[in-house]
Protein backbone atom coordinates (compact mmCIF):
# COMPACT_ATOMS: atom_id res chain seq x y z
CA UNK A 1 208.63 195.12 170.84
CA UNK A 2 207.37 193.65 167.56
CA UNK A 3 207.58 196.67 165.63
CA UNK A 4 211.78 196.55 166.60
CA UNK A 5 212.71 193.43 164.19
CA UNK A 6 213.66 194.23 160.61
CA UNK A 7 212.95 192.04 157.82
CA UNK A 8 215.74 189.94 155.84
CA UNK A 9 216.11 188.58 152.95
CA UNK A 10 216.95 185.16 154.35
CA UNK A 11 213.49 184.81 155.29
CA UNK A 12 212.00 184.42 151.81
CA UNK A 13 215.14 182.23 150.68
CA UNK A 14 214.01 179.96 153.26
CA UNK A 15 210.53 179.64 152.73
CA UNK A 16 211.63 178.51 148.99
CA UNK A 17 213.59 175.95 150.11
CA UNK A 18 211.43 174.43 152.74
CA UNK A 19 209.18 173.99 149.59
CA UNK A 20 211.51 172.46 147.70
CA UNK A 21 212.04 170.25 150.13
CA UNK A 22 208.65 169.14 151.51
CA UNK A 23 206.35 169.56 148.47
CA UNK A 24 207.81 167.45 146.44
CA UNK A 25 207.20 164.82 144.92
CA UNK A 26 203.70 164.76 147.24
CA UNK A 27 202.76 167.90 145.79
CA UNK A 28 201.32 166.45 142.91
CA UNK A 29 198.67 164.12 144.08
CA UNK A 30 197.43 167.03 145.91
CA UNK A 31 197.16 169.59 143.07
CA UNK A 32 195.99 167.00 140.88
CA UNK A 33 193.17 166.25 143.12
CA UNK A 34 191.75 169.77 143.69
CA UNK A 35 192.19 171.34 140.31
CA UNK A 36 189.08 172.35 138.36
CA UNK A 37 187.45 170.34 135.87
CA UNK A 38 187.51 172.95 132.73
CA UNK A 39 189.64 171.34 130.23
CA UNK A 40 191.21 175.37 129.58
CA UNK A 41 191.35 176.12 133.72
CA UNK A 42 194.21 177.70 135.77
CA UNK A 43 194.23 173.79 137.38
CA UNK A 44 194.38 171.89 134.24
CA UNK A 45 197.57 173.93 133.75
CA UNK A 46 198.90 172.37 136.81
CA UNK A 47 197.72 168.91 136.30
CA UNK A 48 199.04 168.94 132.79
CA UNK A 49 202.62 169.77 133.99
CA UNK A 50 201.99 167.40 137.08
CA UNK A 51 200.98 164.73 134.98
CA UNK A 52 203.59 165.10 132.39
CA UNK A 53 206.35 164.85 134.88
CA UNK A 54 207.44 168.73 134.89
CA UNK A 55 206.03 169.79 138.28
CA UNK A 56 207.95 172.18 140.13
CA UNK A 57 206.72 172.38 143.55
CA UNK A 58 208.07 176.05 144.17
CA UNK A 59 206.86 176.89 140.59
CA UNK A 60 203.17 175.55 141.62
CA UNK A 61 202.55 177.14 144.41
CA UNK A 62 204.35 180.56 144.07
CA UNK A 63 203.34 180.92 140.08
CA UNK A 64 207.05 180.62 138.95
CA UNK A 65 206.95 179.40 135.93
CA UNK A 66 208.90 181.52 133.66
CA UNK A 67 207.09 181.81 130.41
CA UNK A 68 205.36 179.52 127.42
CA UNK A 69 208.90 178.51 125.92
CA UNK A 70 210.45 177.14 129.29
CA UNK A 71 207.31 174.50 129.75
CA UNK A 72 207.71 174.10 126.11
CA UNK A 73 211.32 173.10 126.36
CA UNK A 74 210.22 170.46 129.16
CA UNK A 75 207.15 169.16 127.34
CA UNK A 76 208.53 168.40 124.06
CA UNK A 77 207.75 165.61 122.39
CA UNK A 78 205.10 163.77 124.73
CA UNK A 79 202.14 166.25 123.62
CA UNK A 80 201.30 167.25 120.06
CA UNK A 81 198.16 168.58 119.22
CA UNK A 82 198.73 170.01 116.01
CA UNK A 83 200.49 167.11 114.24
CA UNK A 84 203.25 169.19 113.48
CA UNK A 85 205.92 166.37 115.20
CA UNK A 86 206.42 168.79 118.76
CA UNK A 87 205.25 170.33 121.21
CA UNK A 88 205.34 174.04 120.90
CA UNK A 89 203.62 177.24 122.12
CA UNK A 90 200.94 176.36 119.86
CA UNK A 91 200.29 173.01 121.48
CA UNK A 92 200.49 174.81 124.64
CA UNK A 93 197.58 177.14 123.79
CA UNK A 94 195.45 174.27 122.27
CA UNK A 95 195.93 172.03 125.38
CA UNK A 96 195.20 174.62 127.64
CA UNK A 97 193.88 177.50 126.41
CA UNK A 98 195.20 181.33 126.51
CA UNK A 99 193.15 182.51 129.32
CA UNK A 100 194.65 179.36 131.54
CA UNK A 101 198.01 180.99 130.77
CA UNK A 102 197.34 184.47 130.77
CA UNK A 103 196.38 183.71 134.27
CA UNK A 104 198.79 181.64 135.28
CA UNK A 105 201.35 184.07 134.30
CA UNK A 106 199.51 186.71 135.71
CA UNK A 107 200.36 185.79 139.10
CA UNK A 108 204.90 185.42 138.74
CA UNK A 109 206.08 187.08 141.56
CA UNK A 110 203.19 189.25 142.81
CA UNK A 111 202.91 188.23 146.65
CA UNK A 112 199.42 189.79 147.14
CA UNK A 113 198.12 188.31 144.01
CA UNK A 114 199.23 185.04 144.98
CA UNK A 115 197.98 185.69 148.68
CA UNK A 116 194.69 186.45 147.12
CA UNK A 117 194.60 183.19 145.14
CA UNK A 118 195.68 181.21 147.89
CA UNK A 119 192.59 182.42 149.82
CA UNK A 120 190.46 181.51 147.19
CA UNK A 121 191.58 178.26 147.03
CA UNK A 122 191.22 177.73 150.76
CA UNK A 123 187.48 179.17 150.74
CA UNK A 124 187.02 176.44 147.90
CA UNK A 125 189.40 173.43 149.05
CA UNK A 126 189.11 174.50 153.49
CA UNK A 127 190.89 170.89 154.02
CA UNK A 128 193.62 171.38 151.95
CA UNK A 129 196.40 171.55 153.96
CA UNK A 130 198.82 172.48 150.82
CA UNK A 131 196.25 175.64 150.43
CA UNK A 132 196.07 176.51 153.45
CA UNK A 133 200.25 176.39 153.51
CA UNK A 134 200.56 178.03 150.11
CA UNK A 135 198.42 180.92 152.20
CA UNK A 136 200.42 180.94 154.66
CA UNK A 137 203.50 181.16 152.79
CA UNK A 138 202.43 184.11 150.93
CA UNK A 139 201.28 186.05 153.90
CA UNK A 140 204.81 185.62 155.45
CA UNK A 141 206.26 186.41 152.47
CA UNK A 142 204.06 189.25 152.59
CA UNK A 143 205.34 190.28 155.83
CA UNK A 144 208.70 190.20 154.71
CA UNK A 145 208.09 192.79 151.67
CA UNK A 146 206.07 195.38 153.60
CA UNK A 147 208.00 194.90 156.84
CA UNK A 148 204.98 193.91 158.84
CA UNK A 149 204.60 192.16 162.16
CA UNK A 150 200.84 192.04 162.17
CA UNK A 151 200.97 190.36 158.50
CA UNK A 152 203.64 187.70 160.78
CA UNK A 153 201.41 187.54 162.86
CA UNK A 154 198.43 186.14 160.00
CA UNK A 155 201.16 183.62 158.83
CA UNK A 156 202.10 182.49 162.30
CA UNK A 157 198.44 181.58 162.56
CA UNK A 158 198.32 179.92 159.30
CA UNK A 159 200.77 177.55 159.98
CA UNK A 160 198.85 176.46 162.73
CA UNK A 161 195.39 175.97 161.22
CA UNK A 162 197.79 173.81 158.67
CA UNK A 163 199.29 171.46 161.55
CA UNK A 164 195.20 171.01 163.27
CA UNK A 165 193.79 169.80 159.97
CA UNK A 166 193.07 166.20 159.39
CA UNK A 167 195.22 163.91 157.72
CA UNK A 168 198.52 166.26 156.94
CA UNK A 169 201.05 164.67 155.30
CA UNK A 170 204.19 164.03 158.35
CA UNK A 171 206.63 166.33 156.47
CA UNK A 172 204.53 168.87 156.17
CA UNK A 173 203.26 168.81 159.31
CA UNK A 174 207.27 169.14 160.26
CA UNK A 175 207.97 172.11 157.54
CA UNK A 176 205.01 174.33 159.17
CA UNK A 177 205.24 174.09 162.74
CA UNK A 178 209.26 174.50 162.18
CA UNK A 179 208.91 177.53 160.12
CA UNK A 180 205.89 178.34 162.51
CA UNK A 181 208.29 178.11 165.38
CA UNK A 182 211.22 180.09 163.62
CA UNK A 183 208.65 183.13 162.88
CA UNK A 184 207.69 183.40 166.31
CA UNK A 185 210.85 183.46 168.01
CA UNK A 186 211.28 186.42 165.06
CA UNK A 187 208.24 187.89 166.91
CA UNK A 188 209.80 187.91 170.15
CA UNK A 189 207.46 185.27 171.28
CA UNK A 190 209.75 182.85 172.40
CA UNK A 191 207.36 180.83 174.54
CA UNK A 192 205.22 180.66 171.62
CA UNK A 193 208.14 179.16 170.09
CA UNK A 194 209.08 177.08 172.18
CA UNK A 195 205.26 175.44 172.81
CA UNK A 196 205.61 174.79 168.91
CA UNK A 197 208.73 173.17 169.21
CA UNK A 198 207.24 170.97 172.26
CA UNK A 199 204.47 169.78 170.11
CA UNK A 200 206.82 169.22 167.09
CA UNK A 201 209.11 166.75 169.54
CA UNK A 202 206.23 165.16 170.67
CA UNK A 203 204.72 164.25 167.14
CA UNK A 204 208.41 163.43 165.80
CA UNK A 205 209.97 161.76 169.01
CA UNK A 206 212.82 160.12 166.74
CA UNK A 207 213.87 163.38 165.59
CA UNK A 208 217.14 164.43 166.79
CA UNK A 209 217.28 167.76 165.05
CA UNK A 210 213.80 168.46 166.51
CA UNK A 211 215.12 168.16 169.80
CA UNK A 212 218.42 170.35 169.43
CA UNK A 213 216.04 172.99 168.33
CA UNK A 214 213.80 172.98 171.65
CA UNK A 215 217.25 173.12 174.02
CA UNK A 216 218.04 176.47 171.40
CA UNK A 217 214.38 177.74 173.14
CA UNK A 218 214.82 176.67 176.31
CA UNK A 219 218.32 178.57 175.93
CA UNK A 220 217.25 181.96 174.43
CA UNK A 221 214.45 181.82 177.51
CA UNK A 222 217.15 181.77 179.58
CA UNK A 223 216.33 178.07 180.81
CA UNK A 224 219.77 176.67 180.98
CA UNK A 225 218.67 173.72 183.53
CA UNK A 226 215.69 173.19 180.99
CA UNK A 227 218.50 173.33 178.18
CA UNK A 228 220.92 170.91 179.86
CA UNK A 229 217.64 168.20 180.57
CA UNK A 230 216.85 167.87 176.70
CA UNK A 231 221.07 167.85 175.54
CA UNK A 232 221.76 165.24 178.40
CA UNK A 233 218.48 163.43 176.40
CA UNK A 234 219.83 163.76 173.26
CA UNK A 235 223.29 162.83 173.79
CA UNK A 236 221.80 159.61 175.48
CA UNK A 237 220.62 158.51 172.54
CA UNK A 238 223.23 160.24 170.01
CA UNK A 239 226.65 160.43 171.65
CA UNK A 240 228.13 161.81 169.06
CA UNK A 241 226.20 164.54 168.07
CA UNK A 242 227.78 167.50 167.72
CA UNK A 243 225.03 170.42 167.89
CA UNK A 244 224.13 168.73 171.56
CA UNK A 245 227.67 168.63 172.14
CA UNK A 246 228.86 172.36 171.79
CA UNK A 247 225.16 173.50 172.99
CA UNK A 248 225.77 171.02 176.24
CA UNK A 249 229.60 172.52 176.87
CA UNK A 250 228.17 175.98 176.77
CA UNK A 251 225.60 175.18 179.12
CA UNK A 252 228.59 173.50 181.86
CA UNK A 253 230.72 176.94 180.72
CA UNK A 254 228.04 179.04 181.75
CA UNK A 255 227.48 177.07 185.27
CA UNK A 256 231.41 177.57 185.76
CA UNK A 257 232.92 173.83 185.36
CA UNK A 258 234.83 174.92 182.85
CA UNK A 259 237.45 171.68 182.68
CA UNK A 260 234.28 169.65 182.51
CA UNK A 261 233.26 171.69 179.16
CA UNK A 262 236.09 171.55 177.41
CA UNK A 263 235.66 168.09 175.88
CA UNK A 264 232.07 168.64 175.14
CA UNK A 265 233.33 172.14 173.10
CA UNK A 266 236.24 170.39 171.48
CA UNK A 267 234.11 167.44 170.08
CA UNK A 268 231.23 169.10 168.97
CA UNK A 269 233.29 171.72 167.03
CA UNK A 270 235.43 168.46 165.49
CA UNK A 271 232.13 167.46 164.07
CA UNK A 272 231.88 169.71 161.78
CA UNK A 273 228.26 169.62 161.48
CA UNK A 274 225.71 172.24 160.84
CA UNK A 275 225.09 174.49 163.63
CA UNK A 276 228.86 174.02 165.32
CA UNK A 277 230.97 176.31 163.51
CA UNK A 278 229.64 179.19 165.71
CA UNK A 279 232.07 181.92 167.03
CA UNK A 280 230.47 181.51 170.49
CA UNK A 281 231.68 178.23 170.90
CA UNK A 282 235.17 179.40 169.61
CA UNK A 283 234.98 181.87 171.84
CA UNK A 284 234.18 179.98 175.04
CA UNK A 285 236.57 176.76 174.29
CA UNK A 286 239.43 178.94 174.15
CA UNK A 287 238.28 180.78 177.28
CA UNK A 288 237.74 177.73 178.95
CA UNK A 289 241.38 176.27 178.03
CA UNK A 290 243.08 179.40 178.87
CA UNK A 291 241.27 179.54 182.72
CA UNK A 292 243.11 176.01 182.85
CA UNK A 293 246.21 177.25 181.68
CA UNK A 294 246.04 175.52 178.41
CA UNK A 295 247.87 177.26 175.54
CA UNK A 296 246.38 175.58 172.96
CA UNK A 297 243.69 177.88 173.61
CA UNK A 298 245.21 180.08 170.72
CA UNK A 299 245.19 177.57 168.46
CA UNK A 300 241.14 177.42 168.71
CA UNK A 301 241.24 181.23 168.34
CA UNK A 302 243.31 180.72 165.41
CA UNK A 303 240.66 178.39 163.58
CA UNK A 304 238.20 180.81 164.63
CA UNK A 305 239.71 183.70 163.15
CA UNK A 306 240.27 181.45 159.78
CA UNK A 307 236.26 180.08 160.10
CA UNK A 308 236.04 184.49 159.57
CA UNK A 309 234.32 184.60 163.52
CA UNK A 310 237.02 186.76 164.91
CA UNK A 311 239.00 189.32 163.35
CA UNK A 312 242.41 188.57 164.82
CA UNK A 313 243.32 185.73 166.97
CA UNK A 314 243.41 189.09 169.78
CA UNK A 315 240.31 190.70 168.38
CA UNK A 316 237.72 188.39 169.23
CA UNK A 317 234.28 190.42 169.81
CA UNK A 318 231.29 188.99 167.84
CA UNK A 319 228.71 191.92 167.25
CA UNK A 320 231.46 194.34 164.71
CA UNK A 321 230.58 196.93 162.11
CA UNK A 322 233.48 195.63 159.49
CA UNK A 323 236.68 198.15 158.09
CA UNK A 324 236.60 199.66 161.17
CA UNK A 325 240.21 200.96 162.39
CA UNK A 326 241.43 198.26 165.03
CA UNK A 327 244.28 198.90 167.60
CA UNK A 328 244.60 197.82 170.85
CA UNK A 329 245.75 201.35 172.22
CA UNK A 330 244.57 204.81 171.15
CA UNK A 331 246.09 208.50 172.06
CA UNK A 332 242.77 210.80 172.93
CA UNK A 333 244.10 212.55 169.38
CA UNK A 334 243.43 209.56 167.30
CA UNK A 335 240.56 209.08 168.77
CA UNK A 336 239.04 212.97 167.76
CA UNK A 337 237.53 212.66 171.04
CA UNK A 338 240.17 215.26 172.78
CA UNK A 339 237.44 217.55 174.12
CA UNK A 340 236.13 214.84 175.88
CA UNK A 341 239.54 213.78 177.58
CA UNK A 342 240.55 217.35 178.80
CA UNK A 343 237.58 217.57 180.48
CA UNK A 344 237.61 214.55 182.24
CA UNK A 345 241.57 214.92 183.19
CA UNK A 346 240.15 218.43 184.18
CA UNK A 347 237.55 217.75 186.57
CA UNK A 348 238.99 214.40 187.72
CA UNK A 349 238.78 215.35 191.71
CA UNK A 350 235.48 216.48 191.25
CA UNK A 351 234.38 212.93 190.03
CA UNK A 352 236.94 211.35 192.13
CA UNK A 353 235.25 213.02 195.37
CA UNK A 354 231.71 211.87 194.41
CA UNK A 355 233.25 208.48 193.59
CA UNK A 356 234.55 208.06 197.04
CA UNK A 357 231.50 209.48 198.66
CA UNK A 358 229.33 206.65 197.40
CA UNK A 359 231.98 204.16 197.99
CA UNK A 360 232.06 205.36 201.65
CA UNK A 361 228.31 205.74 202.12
CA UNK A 362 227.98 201.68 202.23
CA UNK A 363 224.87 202.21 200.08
CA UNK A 364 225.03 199.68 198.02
CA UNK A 365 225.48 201.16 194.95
CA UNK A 366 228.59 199.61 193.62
CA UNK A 367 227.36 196.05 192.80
CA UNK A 368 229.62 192.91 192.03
CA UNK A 369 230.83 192.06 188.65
CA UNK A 370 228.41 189.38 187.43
CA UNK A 371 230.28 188.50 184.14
CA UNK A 372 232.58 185.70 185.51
CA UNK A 373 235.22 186.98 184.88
CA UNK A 374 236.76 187.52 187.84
CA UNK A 375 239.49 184.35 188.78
CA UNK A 376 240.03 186.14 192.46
CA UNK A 377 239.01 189.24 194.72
CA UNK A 378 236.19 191.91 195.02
CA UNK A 379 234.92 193.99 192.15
CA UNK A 380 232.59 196.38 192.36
CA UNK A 381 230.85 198.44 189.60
CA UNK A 382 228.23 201.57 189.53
CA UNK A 383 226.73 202.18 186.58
CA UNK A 384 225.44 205.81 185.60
CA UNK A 385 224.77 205.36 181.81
CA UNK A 386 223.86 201.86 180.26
CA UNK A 387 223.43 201.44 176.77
CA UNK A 388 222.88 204.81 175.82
CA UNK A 389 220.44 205.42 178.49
CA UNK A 390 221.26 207.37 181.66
CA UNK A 391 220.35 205.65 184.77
CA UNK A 392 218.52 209.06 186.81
CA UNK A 393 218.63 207.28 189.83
CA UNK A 394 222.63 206.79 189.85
CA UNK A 395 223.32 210.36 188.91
CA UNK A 396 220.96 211.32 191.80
CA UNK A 397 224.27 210.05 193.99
CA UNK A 398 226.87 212.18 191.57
CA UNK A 399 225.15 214.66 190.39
CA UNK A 400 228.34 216.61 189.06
CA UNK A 401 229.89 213.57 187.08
CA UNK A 402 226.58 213.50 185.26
CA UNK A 403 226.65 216.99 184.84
CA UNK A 404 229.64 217.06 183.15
CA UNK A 405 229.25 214.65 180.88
CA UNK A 406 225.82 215.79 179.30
CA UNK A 407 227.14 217.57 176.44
CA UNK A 408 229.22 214.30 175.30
CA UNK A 409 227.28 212.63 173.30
CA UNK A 410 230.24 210.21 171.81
CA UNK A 411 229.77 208.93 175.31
CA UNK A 412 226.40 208.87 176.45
CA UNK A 413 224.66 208.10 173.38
CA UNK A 414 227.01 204.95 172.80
CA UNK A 415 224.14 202.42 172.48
CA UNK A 416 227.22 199.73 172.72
CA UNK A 417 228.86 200.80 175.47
CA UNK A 418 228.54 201.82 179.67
CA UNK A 419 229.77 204.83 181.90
CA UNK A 420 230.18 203.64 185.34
CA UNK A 421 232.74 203.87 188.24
CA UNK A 422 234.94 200.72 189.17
CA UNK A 423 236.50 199.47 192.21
CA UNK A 424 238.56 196.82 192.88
CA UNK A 425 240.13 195.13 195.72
CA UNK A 426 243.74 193.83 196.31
CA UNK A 427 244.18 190.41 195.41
CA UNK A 428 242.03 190.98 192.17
CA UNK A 429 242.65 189.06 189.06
CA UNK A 430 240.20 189.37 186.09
CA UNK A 431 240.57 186.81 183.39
CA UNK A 432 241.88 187.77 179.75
CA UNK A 433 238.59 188.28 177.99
CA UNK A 434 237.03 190.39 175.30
CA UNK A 435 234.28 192.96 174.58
CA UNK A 436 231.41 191.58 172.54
CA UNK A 437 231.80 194.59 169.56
CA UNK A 438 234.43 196.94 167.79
CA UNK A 439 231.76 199.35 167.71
CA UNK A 440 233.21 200.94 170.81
CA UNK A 441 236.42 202.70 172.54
CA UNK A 442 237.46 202.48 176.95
CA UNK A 443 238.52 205.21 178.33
CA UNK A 444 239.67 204.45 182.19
CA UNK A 445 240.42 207.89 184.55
CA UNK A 446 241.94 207.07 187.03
CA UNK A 447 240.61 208.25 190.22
CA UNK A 448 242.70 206.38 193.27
CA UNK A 449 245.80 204.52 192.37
CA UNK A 450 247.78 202.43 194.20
CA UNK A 451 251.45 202.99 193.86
CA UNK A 452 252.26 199.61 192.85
CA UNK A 453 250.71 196.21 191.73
CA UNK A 454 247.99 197.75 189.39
CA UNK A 455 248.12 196.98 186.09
CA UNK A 456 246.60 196.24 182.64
CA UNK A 457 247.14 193.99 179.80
CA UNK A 458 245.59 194.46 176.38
CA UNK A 459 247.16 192.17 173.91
CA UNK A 460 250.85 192.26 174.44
CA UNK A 461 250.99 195.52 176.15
CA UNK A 462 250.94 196.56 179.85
CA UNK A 463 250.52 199.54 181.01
CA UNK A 464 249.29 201.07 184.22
CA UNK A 465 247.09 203.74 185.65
CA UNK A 466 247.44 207.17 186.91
CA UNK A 467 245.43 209.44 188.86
CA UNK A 468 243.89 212.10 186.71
CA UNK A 469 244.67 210.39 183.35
CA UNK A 470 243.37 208.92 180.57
CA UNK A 471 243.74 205.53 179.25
CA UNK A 472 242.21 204.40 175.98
CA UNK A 473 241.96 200.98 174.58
CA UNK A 474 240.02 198.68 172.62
CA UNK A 475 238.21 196.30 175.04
CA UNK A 476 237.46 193.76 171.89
CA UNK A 477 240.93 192.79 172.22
CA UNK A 478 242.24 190.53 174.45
CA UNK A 479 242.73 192.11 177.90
CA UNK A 480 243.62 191.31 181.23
CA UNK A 481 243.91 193.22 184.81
CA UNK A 482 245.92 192.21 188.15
CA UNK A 483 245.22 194.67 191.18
CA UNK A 484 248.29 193.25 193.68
CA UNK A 485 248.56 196.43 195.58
CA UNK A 486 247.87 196.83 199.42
CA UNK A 487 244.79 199.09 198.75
CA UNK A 488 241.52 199.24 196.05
CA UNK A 489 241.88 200.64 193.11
CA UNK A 490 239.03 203.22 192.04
CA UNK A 491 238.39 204.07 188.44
CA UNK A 492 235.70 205.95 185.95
CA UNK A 493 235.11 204.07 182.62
CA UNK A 494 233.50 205.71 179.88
CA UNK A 495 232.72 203.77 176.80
CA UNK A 496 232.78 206.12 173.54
CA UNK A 497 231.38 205.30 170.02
CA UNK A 498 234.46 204.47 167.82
CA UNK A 499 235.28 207.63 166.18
CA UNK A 500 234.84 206.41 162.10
CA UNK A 501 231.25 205.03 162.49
CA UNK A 502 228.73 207.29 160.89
CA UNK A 503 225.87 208.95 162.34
CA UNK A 504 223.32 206.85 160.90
CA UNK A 505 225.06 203.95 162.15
CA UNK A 506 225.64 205.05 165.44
CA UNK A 507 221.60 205.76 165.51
CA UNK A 508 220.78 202.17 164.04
CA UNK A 509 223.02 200.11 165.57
CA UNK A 510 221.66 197.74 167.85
CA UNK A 511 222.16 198.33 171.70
CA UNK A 512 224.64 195.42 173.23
């Protein structure tokens, strides 16, 4: 699993900045107090620019200094050694001594240099918990360069041996087990995570932020009620806060009171503040107002779209490969796929026929729609290919449909996409939703039509079925299906990459 996450850049940018942040200005007393005692030493360097008010707690600990002018710039004037009336590179090399700086500089931007000092210093200075982080930040930015979860893995545990060592100043205590927390969720170890993020609440009860971040856990383990418990807390004690507020209207979404999450959604995007202007929460407000026939609806999807979440106030999927070619409707020509569609409009008894066989056998194979979005009725899907990956124990039941569509590898391969049969049962009305990516094309055979009452809305076209044809859409648009006939509707969907994404991305793209 571990070896599945890729590296980015944000991860370094972040570990800067939490330095920034928490290292100074109680950086210095530390430094000062372990440096060496040689008057020319790599530490004398750092007490010197400590002292002389030009400490830069990034600079310190990740040997960023840029050269002997910059420091000179900074320390003019206060030291002169050579009576000269400044302080120049001369005064620099007196004070400190060549070898300090050949050292010092030595070490800009080399991560396993750095990592190396760092675990020097901790062998000398083992109760330094500014060592031990300084170690730990190099070995995950270390990780980062050579892509490597075992390397993680080291700086996961360093953070901890930081946070268990006496006498740690608070906000570094908070920077490590946070950034401890973040790189195990990375890690896929989410319980990990959240344990961190327990312990962090526990030390910093006050914290609000603290506690947003362990409902996020409790929410990416799939703990909703465990979720709900610590917003409900939170917004106890901050009614106002709007990352518990859109977190805690997602939540009620999810558990269907949908008019009791609208408020919730509404206020916490008003906020503003960090960690609300999410498309999700776009997403599900405006769901949420159109199941309760609210129009203004499109006016969230409208802000979306301008916040850049959506591409269209009707294209609304969230996982998209950009400059992709977007239409609601597509002819099997424009698609390139027309091999694909002849053969399909071809053999469309055959797969009909198996269809109806399974549907008849009662064998519970077709299983309900578990998406929500059904308002009314009975819909049933079977699934024979599920994110790229054929499901042998489906095609066991239609052996020919499976047969035929081997060769299709627009189809099968489609990491972001299903091939499955659908039924559905008069008196059917599924909500207008959207697909979660562009990175993908429906086709929909039909296979038994009702005469009348069947029909399908994507954007602000409607069209209809027919047996033994192809339809073609873009399900990341907004679409929306009624099935008022007297009798079930029976179709085969087969989700295709879209036809101008390249090879390489259709191998890397993530599965969805």
């Amino acid at each position: 699993m571990c070896s599945a996450h890729v590296y980015s850049t944000k991860s370094n940018a972040t570990n800067k900045s939490m330095y920034g942040k928490h290292y100074s200005p109680g950086g210095k007393t530390a430094i000062k107090s372990e440096k060496k005692t040689e008057g020319n030493s790599f530490f004398s360097w750092l007490l010197v620019l400590a002292f002389l008010g030009a400490w830069l707690s990034v600079g310190v600990m990740w040997f960023d200094l840029v050269d002997y002018n910059s420091v000179v710039g900074t320390l003019g004037g206060v030291y002169d050694a050579d009576g000269d009336g400044d302080f120049d590179v001369e005064d620099a090399k007196v004070l400190l001594g060549d070898s300090s700086l050949t050292f010092f500089f030595f070490f800009q931007g080399k991560i396993e240099e750095s990592l190396r000092a760092f675990e020097a210093l901790v062998q000398k200075f083992p109760q330094s918990p500014r060592c031990r982080y300084g170690k730990a930040q190099a070995e995950d930015d270390l990780a980062e360069k050579k892509r490597s979860n075992e390397m993680l893995l080291k700086a996961v545990n360093s953070y901890r041996e930081v946070a268990e060592l006496p006498d740690v100043p608070p906000d570094l205590v908070k920077a490590t087990l946070k950034r401890c927390a973040d790189r195990q969720q990375f890690l896929g170890r989410t319980r990990g995570s959240l344990a961190t993020l327990e312990k962090l609440v526990q030390i910093f009860p006050e914290d609000i932020s603290l506690k947003n971040d362990l409902g996020v856990a409790h929410l990416l383990l799939g703990d909703n009620k465990g979720a709900k418990r610590i917003y409900e807390e939170v917004l106890a004690r901050a009614p106002h806060d709007g990352f518990a507020k859109v977190h805690y209207g997602f939540i009620l979404k999810s558990e269907n009171m949908i008019a009791e999450s609208i408020p919730y959604l509404r206020e916490g995007l008003e906020t503003g503040e960090p960690g609300t202007d999410d498309g999700r929460f776009y997403f599900h407000l405006g769901d949420a107002l159109q199941r309760t026939g609210d129009k203004s609806a499109y006016d969230w999807y409208e802000a979306g779209h301008r916040r850049g979440h959506f591409a269209s106030v009707w294209q609304r999927s969230l996982y998209n490969v950009p400059g992709l070619r977007a239409r609601p409707w597509w002819t099997a020509e424009e698609t390139g796929y027309t091999a694909l569609v002849k053969m399909l409009e071809r053999n469309w008894l055959t797969i009909r026929d198996e269809a109806l066989s399974v549907l008849d056998s009662n064998s519970g194979q077709f299983l309900p729609e578990d998406e929500n979005l059904r308002e009314t009725g009975d819909w049933g899907q079977f699934t024979l290919w599920q994110q790229g990956r054929k499901v042998a124990a489906s095609c066991r039941y239609v052996p020919k449909t499976c047969g035929l569509l081997e060769r299709y590898t627009e189809a099968t391969s489609c990491k972001r996409g299903q091939i499955k049969f659908s039924v559905m049962q008069a008196g059917t009305h599924v909500w207008p939703h959207t697909g979660p990516t562009n990175c993908r094309l429906r086709m929909h055979l039909g296979l038994v039509i009702p005469s009348k009452g069947c029909r399908i809305r994507c954007t602000n076209q409607t069209r209809s079925w027919e047996e033994g044809k192809v339809l073609i859409f873009d399900d990341s648009f907004e679409h929306e299906v009624w099935q008022e006939a007297e009798s079930f509707r029976l179709i085969f969907i087969v989700d295709v990459w879209h036809p101008e994404l390249t090879q390489l991305q259709r191998q890397t793209l993530s599965p969805i």
